[in-house]
N, C-alpha and C. Protein backbone atom coordinates (compact mmCIF):
# COMPACT_ATOMS: atom_id res chain seq x y z
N UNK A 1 139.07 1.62 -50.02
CA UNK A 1 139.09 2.86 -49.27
C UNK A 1 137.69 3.20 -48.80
N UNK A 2 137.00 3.52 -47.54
CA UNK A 2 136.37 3.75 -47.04
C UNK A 2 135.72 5.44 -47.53
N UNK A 3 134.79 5.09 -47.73
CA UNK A 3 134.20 6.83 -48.49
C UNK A 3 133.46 7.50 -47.86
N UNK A 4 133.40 6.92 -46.18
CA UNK A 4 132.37 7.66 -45.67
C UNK A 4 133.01 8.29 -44.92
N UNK A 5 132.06 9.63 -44.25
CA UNK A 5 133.02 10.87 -43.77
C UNK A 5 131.91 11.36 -43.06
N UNK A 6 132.09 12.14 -41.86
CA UNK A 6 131.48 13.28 -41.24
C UNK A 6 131.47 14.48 -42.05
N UNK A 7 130.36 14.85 -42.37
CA UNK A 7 130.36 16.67 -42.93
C UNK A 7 130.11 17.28 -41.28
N UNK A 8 130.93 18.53 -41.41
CA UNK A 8 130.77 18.99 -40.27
C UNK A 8 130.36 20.72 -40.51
N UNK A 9 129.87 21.37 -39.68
CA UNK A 9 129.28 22.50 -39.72
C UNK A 9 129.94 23.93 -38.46
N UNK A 10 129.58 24.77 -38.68
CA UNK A 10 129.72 25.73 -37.87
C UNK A 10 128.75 26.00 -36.95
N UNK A 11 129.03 25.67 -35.78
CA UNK A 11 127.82 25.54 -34.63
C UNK A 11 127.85 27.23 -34.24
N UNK A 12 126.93 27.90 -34.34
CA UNK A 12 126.77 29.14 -33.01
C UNK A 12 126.92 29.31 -32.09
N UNK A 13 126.41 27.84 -31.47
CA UNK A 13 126.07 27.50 -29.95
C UNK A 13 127.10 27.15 -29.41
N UNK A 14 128.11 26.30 -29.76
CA UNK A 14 129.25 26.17 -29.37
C UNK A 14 130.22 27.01 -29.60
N UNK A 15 130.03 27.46 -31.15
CA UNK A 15 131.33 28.74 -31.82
C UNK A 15 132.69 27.49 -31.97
N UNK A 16 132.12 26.39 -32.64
CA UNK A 16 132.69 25.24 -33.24
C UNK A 16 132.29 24.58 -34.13
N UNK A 17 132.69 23.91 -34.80
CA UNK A 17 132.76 22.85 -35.66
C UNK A 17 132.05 21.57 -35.83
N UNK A 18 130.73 21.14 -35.78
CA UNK A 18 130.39 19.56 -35.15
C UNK A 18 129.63 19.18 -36.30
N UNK A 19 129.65 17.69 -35.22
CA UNK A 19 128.57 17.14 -36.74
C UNK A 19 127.19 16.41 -35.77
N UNK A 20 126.41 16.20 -36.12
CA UNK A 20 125.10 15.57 -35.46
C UNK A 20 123.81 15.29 -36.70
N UNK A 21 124.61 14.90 -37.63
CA UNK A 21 124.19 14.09 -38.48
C UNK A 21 124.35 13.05 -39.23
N UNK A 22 125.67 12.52 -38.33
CA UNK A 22 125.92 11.13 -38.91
C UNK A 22 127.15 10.65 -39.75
N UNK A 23 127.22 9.70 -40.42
CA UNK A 23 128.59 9.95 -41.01
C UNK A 23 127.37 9.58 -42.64
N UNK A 24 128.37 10.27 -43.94
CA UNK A 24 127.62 9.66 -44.64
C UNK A 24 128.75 9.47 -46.15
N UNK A 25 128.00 8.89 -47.64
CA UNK A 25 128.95 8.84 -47.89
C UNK A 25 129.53 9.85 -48.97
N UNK A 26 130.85 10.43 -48.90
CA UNK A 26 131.38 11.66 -49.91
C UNK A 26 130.63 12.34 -50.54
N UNK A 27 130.62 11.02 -51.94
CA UNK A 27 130.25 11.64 -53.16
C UNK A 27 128.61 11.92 -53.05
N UNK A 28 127.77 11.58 -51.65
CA UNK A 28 126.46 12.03 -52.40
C UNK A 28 126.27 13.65 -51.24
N UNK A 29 127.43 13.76 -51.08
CA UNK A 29 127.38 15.04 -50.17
C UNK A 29 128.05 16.09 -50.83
N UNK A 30 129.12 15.52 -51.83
CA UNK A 30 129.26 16.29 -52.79
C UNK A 30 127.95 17.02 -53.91
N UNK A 31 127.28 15.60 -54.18
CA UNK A 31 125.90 16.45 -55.33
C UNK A 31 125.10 17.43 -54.62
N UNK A 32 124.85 16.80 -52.88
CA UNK A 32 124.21 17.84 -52.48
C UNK A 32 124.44 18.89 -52.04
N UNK A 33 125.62 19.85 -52.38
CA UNK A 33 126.34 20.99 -51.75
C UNK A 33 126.03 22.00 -50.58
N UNK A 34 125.32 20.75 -49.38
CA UNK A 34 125.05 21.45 -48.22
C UNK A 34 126.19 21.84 -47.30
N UNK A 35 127.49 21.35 -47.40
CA UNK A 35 128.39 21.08 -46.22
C UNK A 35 129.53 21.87 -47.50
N UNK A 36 130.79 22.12 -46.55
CA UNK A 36 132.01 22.93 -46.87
C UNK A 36 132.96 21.55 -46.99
N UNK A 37 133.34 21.20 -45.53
CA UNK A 37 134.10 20.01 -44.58
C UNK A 37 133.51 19.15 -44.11
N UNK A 38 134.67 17.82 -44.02
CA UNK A 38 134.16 16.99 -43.32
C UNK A 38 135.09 16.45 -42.83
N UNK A 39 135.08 14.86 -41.79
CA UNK A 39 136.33 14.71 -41.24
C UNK A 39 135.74 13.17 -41.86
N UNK A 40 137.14 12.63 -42.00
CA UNK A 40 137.60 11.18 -42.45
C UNK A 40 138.34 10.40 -41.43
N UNK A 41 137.43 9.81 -41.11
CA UNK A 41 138.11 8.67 -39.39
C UNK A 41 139.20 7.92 -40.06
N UNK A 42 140.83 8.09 -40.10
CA UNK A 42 141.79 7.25 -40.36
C UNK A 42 141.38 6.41 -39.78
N UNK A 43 141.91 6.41 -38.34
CA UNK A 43 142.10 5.08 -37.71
C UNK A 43 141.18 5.96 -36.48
N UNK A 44 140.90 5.36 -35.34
CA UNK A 44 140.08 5.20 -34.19
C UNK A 44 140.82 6.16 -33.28
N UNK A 45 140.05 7.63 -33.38
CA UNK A 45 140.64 8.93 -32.50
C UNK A 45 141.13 9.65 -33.83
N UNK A 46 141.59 9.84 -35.09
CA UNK A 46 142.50 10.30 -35.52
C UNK A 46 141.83 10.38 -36.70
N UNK A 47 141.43 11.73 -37.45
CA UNK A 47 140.19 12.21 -38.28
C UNK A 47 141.16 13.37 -39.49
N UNK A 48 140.85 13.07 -40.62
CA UNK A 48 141.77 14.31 -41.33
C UNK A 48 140.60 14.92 -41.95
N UNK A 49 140.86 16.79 -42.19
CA UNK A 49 139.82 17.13 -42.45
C UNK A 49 139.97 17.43 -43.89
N UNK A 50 138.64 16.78 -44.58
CA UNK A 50 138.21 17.50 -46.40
C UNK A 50 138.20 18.22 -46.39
N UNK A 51 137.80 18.81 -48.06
CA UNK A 51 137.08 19.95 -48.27
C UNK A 51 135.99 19.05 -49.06
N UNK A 52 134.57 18.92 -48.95
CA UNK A 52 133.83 18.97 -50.07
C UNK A 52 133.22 19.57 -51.35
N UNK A 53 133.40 21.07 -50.87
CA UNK A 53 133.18 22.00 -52.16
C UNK A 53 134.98 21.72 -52.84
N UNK A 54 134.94 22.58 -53.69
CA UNK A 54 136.07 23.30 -54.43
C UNK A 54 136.87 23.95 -53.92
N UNK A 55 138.05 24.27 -53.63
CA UNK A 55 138.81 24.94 -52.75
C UNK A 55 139.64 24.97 -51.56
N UNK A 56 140.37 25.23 -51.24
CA UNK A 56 141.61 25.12 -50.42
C UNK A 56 140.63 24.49 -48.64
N UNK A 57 141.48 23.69 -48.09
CA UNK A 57 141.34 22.83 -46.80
C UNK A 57 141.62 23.97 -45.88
N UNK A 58 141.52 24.10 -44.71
CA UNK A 58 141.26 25.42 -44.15
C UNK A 58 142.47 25.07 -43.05
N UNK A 59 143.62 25.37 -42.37
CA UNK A 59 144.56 25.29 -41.76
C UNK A 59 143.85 24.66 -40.35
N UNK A 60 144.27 23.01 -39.85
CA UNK A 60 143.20 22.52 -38.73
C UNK A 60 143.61 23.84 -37.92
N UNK A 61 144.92 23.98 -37.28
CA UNK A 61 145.10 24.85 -36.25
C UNK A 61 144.48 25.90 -35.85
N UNK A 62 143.71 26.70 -37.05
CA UNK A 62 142.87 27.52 -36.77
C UNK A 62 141.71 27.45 -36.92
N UNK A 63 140.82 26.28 -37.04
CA UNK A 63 139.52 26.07 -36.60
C UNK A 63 139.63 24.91 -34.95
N UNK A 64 138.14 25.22 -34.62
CA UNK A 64 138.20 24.43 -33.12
C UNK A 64 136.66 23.28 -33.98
N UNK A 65 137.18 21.99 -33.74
CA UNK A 65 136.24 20.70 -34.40
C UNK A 65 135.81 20.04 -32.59
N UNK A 66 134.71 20.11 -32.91
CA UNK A 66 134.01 19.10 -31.90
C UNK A 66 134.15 17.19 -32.53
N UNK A 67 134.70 16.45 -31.50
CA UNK A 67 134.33 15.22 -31.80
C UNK A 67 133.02 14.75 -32.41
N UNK A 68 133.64 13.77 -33.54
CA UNK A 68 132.06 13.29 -33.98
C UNK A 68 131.44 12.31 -33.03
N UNK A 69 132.08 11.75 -32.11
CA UNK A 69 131.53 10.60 -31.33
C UNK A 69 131.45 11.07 -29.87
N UNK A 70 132.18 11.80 -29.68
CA UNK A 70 131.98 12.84 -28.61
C UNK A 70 131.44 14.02 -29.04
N UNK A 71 130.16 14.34 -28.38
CA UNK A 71 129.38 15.30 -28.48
C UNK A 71 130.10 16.78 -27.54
N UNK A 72 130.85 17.01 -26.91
CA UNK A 72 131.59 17.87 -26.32
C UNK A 72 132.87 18.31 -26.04
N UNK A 73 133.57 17.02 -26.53
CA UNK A 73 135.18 16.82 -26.63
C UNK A 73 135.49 17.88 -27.99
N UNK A 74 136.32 18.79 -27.47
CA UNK A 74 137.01 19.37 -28.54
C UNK A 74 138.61 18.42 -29.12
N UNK A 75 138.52 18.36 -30.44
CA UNK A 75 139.74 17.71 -30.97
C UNK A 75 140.66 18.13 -30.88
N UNK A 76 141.77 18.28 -31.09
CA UNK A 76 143.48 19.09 -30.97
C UNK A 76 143.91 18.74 -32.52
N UNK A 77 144.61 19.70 -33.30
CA UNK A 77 145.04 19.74 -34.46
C UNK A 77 146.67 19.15 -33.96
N UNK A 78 146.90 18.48 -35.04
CA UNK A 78 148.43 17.73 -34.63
C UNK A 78 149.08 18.21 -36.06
N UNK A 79 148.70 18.64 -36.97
CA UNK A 79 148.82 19.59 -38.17
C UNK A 79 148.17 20.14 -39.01
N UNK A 80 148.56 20.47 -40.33
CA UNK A 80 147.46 21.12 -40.79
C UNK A 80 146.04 20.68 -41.52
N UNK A 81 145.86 19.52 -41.29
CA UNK A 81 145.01 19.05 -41.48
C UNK A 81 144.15 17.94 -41.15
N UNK A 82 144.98 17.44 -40.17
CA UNK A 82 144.77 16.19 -38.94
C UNK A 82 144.24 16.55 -37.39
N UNK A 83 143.41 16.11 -37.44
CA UNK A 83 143.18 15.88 -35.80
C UNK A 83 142.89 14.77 -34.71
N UNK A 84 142.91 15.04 -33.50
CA UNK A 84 143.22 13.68 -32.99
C UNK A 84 142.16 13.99 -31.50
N UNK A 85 141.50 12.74 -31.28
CA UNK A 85 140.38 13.01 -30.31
C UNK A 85 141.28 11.81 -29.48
N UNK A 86 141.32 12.14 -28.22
CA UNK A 86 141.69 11.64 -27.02
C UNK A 86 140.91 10.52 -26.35
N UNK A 87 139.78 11.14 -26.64
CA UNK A 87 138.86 10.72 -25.96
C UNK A 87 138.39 9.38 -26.46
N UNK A 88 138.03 8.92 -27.90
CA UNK A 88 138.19 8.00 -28.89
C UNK A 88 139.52 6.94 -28.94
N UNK A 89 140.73 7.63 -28.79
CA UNK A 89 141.90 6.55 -27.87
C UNK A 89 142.70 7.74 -27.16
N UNK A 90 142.61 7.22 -25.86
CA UNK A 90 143.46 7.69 -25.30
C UNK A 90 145.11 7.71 -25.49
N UNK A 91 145.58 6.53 -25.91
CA UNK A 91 146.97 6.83 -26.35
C UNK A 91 147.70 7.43 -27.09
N UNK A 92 146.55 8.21 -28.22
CA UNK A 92 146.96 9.75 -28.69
C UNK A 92 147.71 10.58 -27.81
N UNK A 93 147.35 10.67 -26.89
CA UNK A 93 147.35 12.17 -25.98
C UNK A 93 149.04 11.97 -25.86
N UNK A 94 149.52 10.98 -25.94
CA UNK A 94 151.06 10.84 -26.08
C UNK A 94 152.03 11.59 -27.03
């Protein structure tokens, strides 16, 4: 199983979700308790979101996540905890 993940943050500037620091791995983002969330690339376009602290996963539908590989693409929640970037494969959008 793959352990590396995007921590993602609350941008101002956008009034979203992004990451622009990379992907890194879980558990040493866990010791360092800078980040809340992060997203876990299933497969190519299609990201489910953690929690890294303690505590309940936050409903995707009601947060807005910027792509990690797209710097401006907003993701679309496909439930409550999955999202899916278009832009990364287009044959999502199906």
């Amino acid at each position: 199983m793959n352990n590396f993940v995007f921590p993602i943050y609350k941008s101002n500037t956008v009034n979203a979700y992004r990451n622009t620091f990379g992907q890194f791995d879980k558990d040493s983002l866990e010791k360092k308790g800078n980040f809340d969330f992060c997203l876990r690339e299933e497969k190519s376009g299609k990201f489910v979101l953690e929690r890294i602290t303690e505590g309940k996963v936050p409903n995707a539908h009601r947060m807005t996540v910027i792509c990690p590989h797209h710097d401006q693409h907003r993701m679309t929640a496909i439930d409550n905890h999955t999202f899916i970037c278009t832009e990364c494969d287009p044959r999502l959008s199906h």
